[in-house]
N, C-alpha and C. Protein backbone atom coordinates (compact mmCIF):
# COMPACT_ATOMS: atom_id res chain seq x y z
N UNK A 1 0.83 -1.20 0.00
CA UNK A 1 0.00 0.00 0.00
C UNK A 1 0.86 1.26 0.00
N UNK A 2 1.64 1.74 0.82
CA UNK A 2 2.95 2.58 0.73
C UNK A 2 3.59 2.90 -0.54
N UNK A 3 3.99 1.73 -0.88
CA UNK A 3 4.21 1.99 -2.48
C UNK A 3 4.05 2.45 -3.21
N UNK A 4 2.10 1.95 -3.47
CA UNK A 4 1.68 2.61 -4.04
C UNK A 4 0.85 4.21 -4.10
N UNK A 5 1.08 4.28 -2.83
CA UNK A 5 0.93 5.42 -2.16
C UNK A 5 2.09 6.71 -2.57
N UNK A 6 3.50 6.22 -2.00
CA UNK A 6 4.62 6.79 -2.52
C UNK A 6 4.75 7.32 -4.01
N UNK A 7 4.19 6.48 -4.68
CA UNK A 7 4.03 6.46 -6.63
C UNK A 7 3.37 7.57 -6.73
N UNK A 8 2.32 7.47 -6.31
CA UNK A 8 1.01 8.53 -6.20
C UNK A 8 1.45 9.30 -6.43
N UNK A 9 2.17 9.88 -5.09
CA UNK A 9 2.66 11.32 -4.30
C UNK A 9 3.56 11.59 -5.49
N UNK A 10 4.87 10.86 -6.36
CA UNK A 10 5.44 11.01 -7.16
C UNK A 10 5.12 11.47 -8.52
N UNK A 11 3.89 10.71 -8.83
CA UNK A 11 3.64 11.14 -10.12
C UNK A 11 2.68 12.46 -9.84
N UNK A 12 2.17 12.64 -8.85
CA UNK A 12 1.13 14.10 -8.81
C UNK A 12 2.08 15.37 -8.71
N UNK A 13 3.11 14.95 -7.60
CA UNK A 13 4.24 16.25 -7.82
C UNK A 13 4.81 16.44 -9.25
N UNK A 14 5.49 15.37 -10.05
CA UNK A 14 6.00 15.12 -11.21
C UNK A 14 4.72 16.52 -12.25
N UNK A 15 3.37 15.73 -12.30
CA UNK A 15 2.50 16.29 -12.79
C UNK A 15 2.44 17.75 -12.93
N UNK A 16 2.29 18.04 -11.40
CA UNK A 16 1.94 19.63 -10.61
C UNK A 16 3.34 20.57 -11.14
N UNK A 17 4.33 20.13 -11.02
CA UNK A 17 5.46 21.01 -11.42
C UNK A 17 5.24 21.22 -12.69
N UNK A 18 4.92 20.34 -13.67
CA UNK A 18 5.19 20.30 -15.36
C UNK A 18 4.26 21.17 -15.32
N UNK A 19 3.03 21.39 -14.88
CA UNK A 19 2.42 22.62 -14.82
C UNK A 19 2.20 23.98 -14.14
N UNK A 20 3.23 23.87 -13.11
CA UNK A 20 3.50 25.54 -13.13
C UNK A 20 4.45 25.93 -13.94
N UNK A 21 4.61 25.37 -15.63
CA UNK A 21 5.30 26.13 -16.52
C UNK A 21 4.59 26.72 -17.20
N UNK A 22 2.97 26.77 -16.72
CA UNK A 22 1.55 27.11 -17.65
C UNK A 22 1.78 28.70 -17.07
N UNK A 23 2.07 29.01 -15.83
CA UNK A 23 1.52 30.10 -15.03
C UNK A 23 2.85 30.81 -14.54
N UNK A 24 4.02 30.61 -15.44
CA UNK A 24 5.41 31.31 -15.23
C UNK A 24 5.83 32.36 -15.66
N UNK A 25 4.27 33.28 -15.86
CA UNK A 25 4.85 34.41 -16.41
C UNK A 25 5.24 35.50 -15.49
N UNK A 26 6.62 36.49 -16.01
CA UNK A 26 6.71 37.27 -15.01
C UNK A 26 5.86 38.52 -14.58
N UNK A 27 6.37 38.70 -13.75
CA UNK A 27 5.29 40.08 -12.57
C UNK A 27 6.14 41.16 -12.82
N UNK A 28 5.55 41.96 -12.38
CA UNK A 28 6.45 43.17 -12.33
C UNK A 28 6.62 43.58 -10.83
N UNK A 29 5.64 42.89 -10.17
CA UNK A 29 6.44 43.49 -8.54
C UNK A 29 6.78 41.96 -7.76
N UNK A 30 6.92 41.36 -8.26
CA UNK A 30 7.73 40.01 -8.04
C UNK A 30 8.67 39.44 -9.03
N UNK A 31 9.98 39.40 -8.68
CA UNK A 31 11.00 38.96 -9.39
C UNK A 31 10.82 38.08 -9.74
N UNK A 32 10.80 37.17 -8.79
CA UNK A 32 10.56 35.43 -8.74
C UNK A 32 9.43 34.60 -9.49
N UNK A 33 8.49 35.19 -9.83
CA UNK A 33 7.58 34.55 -10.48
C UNK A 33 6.01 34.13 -10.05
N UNK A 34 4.73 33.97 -10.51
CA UNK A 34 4.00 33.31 -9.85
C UNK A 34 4.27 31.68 -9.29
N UNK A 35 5.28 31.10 -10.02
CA UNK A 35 5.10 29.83 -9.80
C UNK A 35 6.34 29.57 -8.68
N UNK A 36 6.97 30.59 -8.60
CA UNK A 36 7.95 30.19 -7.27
C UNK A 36 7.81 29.41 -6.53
N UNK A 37 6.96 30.42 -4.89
CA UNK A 37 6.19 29.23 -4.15
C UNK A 37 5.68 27.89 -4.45
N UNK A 38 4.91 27.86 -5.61
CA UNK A 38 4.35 26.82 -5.94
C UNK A 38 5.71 25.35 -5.73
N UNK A 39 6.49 26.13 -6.56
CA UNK A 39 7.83 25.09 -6.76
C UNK A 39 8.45 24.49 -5.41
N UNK A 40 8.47 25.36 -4.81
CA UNK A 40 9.10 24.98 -3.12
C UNK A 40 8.58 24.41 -2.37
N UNK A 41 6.82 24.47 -2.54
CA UNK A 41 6.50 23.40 -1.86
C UNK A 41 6.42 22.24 -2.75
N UNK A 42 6.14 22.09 -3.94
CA UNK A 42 6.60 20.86 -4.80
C UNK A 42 7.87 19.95 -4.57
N UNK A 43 8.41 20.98 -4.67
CA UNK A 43 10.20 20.38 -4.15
C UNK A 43 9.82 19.48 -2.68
N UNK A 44 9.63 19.98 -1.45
CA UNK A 44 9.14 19.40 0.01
C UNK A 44 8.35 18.43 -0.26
N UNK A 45 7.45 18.37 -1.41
CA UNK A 45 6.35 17.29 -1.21
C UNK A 45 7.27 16.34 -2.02
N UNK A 46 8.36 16.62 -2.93
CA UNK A 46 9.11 15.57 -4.15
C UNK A 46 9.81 14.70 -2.91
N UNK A 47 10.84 15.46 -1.93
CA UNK A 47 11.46 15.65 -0.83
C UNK A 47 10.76 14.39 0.15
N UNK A 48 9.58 14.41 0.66
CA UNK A 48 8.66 13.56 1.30
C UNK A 48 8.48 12.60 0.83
N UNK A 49 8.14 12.24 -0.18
CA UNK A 49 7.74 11.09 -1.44
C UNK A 49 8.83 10.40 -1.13
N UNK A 50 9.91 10.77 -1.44
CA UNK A 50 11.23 9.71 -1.48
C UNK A 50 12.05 9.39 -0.49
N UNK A 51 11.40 10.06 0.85
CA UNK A 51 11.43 9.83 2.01
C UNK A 51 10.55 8.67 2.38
N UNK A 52 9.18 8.37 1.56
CA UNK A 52 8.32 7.43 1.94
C UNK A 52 8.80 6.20 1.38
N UNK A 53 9.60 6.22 -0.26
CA UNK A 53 9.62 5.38 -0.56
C UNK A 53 11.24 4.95 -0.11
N UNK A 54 11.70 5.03 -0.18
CA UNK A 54 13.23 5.01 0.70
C UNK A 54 13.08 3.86 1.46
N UNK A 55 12.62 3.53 2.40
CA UNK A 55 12.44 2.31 3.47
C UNK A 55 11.96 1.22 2.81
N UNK A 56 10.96 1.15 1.94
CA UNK A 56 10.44 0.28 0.82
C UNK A 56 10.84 -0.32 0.47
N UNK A 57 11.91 0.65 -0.60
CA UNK A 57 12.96 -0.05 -1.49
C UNK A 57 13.89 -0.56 -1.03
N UNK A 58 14.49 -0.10 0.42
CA UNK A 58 15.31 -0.76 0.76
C UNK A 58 14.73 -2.22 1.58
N UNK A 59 13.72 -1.83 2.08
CA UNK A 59 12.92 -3.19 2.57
C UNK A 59 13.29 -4.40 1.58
N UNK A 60 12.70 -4.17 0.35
CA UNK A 60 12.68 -5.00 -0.71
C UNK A 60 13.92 -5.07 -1.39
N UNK A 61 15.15 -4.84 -1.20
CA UNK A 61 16.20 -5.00 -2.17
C UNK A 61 17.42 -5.95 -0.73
N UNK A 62 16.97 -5.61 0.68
CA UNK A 62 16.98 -6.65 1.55
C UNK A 62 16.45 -8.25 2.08
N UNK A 63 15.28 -8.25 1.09
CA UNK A 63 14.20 -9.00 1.56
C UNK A 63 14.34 -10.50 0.75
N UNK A 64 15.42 -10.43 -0.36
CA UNK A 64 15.49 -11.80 -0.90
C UNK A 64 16.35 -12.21 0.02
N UNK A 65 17.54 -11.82 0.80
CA UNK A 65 18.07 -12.38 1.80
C UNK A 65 17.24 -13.30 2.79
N UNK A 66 16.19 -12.46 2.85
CA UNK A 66 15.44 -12.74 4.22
C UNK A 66 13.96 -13.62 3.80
N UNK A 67 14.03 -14.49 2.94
CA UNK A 67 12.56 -15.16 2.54
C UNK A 67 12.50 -15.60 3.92
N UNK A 68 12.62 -16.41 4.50
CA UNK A 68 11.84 -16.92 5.89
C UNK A 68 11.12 -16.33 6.89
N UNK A 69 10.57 -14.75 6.77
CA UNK A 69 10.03 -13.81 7.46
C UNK A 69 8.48 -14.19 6.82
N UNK A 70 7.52 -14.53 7.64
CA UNK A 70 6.59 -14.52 7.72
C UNK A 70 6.04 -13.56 8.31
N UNK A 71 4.48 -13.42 8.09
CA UNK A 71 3.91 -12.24 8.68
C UNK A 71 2.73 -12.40 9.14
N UNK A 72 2.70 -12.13 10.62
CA UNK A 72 2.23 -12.76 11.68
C UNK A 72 0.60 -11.64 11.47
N UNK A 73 -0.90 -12.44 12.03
CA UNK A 73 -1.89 -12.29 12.29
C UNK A 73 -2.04 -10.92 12.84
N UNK A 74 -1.01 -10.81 13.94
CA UNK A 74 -0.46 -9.59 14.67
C UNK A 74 -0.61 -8.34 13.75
N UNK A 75 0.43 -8.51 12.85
CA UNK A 75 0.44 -7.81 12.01
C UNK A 75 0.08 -7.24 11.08
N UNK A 76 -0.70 -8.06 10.27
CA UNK A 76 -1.60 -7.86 9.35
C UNK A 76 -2.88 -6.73 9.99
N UNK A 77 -3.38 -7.23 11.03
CA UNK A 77 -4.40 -6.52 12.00
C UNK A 77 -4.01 -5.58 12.02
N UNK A 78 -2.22 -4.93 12.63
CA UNK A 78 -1.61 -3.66 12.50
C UNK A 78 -1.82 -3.31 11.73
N UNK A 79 -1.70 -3.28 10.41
CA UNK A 79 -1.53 -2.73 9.23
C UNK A 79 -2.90 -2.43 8.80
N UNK A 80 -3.82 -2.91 8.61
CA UNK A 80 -5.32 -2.87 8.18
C UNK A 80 -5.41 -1.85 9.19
N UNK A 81 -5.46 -1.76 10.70
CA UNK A 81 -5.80 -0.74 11.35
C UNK A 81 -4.90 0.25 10.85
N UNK A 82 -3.93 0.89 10.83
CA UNK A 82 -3.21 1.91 10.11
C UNK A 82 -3.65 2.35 8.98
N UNK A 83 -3.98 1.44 7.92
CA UNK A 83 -5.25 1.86 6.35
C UNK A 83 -6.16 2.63 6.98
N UNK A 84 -6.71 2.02 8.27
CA UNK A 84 -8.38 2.89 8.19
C UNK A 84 -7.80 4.39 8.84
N UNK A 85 -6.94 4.09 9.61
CA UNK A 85 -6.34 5.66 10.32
C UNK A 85 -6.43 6.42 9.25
N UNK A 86 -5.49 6.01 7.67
CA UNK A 86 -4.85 6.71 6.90
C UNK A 86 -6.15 7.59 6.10
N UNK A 87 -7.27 6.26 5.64
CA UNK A 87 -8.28 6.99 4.89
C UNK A 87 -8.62 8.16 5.78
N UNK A 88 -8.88 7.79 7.32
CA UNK A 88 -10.13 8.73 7.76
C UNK A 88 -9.17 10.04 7.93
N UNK A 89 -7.55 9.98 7.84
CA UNK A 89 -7.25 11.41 7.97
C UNK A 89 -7.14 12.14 6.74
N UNK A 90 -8.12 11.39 5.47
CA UNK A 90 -7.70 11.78 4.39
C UNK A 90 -9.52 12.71 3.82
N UNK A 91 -10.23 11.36 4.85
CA UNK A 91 -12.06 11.68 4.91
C UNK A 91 -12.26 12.51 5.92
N UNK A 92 -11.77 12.92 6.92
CA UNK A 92 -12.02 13.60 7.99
C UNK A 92 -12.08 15.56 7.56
N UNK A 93 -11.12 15.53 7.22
CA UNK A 93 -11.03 17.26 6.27
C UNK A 93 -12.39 17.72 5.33
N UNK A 94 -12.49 16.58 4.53
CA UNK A 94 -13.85 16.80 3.36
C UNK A 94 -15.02 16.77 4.41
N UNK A 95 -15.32 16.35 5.29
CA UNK A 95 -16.53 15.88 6.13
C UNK A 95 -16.59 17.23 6.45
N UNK A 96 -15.18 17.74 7.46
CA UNK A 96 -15.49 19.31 8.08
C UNK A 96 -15.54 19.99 7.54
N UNK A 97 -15.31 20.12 5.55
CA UNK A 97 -15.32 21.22 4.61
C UNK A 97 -17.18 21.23 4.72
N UNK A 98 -17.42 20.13 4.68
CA UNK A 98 -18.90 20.00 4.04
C UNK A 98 -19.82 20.23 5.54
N UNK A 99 -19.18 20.37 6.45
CA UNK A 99 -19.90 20.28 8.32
C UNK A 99 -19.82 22.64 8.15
N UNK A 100 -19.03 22.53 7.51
CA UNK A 100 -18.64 23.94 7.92
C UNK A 100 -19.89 24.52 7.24
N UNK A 101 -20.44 24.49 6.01
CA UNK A 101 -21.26 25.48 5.56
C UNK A 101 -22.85 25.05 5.88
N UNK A 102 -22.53 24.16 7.18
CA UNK A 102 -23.89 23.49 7.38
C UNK A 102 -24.20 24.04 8.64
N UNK A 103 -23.23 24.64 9.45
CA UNK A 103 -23.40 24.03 11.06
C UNK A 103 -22.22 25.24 11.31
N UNK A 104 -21.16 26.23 10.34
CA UNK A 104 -20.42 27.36 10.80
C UNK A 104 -19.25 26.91 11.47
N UNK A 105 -18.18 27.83 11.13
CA UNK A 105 -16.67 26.92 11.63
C UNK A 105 -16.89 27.29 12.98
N UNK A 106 -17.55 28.22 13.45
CA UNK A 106 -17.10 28.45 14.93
C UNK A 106 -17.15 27.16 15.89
N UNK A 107 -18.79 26.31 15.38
CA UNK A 107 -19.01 25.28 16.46
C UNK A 107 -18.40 23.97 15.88
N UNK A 108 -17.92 24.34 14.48
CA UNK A 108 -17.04 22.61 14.13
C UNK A 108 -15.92 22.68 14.00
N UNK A 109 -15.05 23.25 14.17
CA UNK A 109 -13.76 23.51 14.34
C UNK A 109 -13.06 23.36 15.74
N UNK A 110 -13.62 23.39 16.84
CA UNK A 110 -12.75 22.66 18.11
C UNK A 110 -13.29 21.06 17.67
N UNK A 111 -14.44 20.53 17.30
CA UNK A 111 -14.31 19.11 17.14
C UNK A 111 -13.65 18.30 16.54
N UNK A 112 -13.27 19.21 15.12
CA UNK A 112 -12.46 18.88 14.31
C UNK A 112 -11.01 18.73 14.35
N UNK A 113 -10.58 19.74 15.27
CA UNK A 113 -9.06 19.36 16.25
C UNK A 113 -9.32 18.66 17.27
N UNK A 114 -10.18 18.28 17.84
CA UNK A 114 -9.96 17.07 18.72
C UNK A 114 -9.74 16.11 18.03
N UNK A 115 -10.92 15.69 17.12
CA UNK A 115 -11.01 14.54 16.08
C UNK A 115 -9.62 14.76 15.24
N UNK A 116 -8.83 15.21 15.24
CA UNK A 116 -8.01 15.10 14.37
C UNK A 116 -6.97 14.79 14.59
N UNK A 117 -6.43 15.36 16.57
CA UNK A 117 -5.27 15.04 17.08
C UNK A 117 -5.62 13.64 17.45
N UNK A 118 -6.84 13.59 17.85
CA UNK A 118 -6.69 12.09 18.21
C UNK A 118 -6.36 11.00 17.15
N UNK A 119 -6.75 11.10 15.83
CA UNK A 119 -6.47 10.58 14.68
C UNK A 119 -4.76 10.31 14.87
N UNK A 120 -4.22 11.65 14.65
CA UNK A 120 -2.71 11.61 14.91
C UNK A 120 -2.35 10.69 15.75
N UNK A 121 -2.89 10.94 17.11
CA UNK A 121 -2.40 9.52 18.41
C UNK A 121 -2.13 10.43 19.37
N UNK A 122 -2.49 11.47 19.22
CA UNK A 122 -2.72 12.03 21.17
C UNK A 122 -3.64 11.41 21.55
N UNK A 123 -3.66 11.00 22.88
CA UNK A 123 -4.40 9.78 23.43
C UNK A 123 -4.47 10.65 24.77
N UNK A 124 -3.83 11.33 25.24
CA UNK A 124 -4.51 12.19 26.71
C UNK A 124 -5.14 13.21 27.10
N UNK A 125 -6.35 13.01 27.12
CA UNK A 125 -7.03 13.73 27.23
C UNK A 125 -6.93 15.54 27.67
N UNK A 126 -6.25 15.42 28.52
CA UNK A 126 -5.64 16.61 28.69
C UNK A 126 -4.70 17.19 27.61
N UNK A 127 -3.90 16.59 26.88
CA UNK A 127 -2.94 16.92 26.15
C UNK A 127 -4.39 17.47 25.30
N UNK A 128 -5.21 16.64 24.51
CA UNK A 128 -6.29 17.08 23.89
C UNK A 128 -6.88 18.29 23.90
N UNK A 129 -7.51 18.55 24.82
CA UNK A 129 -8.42 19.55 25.66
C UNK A 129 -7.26 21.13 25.61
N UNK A 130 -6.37 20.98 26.15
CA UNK A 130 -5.43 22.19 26.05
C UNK A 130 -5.33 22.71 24.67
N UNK A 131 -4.85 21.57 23.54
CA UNK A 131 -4.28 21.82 22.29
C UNK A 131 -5.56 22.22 21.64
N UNK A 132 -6.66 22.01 22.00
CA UNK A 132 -7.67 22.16 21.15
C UNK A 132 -8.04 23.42 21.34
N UNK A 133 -8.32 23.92 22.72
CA UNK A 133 -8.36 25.54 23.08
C UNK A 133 -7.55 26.38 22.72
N UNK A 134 -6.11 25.76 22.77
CA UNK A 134 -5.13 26.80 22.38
C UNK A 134 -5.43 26.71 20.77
N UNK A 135 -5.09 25.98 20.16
CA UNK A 135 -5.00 26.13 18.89
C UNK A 135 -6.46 26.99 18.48
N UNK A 136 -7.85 26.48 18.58
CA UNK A 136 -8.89 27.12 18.38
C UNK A 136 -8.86 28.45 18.52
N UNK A 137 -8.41 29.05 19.73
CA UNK A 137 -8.25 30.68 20.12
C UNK A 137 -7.71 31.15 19.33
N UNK A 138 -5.99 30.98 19.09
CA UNK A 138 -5.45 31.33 18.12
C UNK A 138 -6.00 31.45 16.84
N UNK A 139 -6.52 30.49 16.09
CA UNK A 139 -6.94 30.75 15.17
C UNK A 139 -8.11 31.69 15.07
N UNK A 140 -9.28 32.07 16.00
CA UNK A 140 -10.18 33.08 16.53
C UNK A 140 -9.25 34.19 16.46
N UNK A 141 -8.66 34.21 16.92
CA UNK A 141 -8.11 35.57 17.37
C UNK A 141 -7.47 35.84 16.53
N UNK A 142 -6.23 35.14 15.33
CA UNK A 142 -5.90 35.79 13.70
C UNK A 142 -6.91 36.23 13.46
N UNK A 143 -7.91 35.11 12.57
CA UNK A 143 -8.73 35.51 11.76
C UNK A 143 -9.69 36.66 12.35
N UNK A 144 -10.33 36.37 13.42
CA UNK A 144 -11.17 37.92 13.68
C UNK A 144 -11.00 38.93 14.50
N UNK A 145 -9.91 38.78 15.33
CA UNK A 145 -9.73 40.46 15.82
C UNK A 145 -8.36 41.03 14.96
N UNK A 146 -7.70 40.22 14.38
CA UNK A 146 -6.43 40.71 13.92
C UNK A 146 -6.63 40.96 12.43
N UNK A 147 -7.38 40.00 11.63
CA UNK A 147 -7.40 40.44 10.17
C UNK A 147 -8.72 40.88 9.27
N UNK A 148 -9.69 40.39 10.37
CA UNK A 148 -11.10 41.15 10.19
C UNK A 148 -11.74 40.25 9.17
N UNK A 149 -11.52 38.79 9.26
CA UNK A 149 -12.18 38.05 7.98
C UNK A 149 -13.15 37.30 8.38
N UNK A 150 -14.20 37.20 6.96
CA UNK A 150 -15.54 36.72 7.56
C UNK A 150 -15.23 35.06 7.96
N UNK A 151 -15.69 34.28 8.84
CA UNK A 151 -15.82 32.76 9.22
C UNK A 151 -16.94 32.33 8.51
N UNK A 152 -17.34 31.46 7.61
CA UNK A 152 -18.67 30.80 7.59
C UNK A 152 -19.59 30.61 8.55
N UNK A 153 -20.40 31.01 8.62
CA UNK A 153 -21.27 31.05 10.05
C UNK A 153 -22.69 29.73 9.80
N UNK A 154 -22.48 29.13 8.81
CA UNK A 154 -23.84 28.10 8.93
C UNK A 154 -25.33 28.59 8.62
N UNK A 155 -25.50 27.48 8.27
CA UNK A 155 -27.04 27.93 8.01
C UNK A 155 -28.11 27.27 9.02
N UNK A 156 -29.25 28.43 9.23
CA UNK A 156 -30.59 28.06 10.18
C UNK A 156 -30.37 28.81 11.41
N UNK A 157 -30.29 27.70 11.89
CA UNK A 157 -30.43 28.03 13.66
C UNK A 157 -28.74 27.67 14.00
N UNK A 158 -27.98 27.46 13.22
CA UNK A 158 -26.79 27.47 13.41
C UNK A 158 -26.02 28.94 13.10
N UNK A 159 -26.38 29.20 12.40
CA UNK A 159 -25.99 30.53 11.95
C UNK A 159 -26.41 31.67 13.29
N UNK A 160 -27.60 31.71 13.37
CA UNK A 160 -27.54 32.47 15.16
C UNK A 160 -26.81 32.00 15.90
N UNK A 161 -26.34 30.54 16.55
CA UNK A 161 -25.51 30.50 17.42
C UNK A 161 -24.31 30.91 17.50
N UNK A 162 -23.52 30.76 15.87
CA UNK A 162 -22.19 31.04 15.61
C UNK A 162 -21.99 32.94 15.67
N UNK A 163 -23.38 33.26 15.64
CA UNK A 163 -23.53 35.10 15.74
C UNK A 163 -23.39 35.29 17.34
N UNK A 164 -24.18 34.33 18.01
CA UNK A 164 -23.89 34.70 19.39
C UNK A 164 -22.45 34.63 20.07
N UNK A 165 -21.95 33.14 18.98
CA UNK A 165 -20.07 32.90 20.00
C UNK A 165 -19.36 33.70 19.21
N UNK A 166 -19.78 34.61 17.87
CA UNK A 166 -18.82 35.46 17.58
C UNK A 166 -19.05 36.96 18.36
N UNK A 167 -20.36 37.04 18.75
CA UNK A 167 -21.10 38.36 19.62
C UNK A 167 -20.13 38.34 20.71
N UNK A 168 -19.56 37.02 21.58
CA UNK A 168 -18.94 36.98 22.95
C UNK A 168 -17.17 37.12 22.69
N UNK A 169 -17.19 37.19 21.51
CA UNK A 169 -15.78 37.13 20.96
C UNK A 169 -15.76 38.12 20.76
N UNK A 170 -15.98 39.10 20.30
CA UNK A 170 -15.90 40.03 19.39
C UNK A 170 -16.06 41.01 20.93
């Protein structure tokens, strides 16, 4: 699964670069280009990729040595549980894109960092509970007393509530 995972990540960066040669035209108040940035994080994500596949390949270019490694019940279970981790931190983002214009980031956005560190593997509750306030505030406090930008506020009777916790914020 990694593998083919690793490939993925390879051929989409591969992809994504060949096309910021679409959008390389120059600026006049940027030297560097529109596609600069773009490139640097391309580079980090090329960077990551071959960081993933790295252990792989070497797994497998070790592994005719080693035919007598079987792979224990144990394990397999590991691994299948790690798949479902992987999807849901991949389903978990789209759920809160689609929770946000339903229900307003104010009231789904601490759930969504709980649900998310725990995904990661914070497992103490306290560690939880802190990171989720702190991080939540912070982000409250950029976005609306420091840069003045609207939050999605939800629709219905959600949309008043998120008026009232931005009323106590504000």
């Amino acid at each position: 699964m990694s593998l083919i995972e690793g490939a993925g990540w390879l051929l989409f960066v591969i992809f994504a670069f060949i096309y910021t040669f679409q959008f390389d035209d120059p600026l006049p108040v940027y030297d560097l280009g529109p596609a600069f940035w773009p490139r640097i994080v391309l580079a980090i994500m090329f960077i990551a990729a071959v960081g993933m596949l790295y252990p792989i390949v070497r797994h497998y270019r070790g592994s005719s040595s080693r035919m007598d490694q079987t792979t224990t019940n144990q394990d397999d279970v590991l691994e299948r549980s790690m798949q479902i981790r992987i999807a849901l931190l991949f389903i978990l983002p789209i759920f809160y894109t689609y929770l946000i214009h339903k229900m307003g980031f104010l009231l789904v956005t601490p759930f969504f960092l709980c649900g998310y560190m725990w995904l990661m593997g914070v497992r103490r509750w306290s560690t939880l509970a802190i990171m989720t306030v702190s991080i939540y505030a912070a982000i409250v406090l950029v976005f609306v007393k420091l840069i003045f930008t609207y939050l999605p506020p939800g629709a219905g009777v959600f949309n008043a509530i998120n008026g009232t916790i931005l009323g106590l914020i504000i």
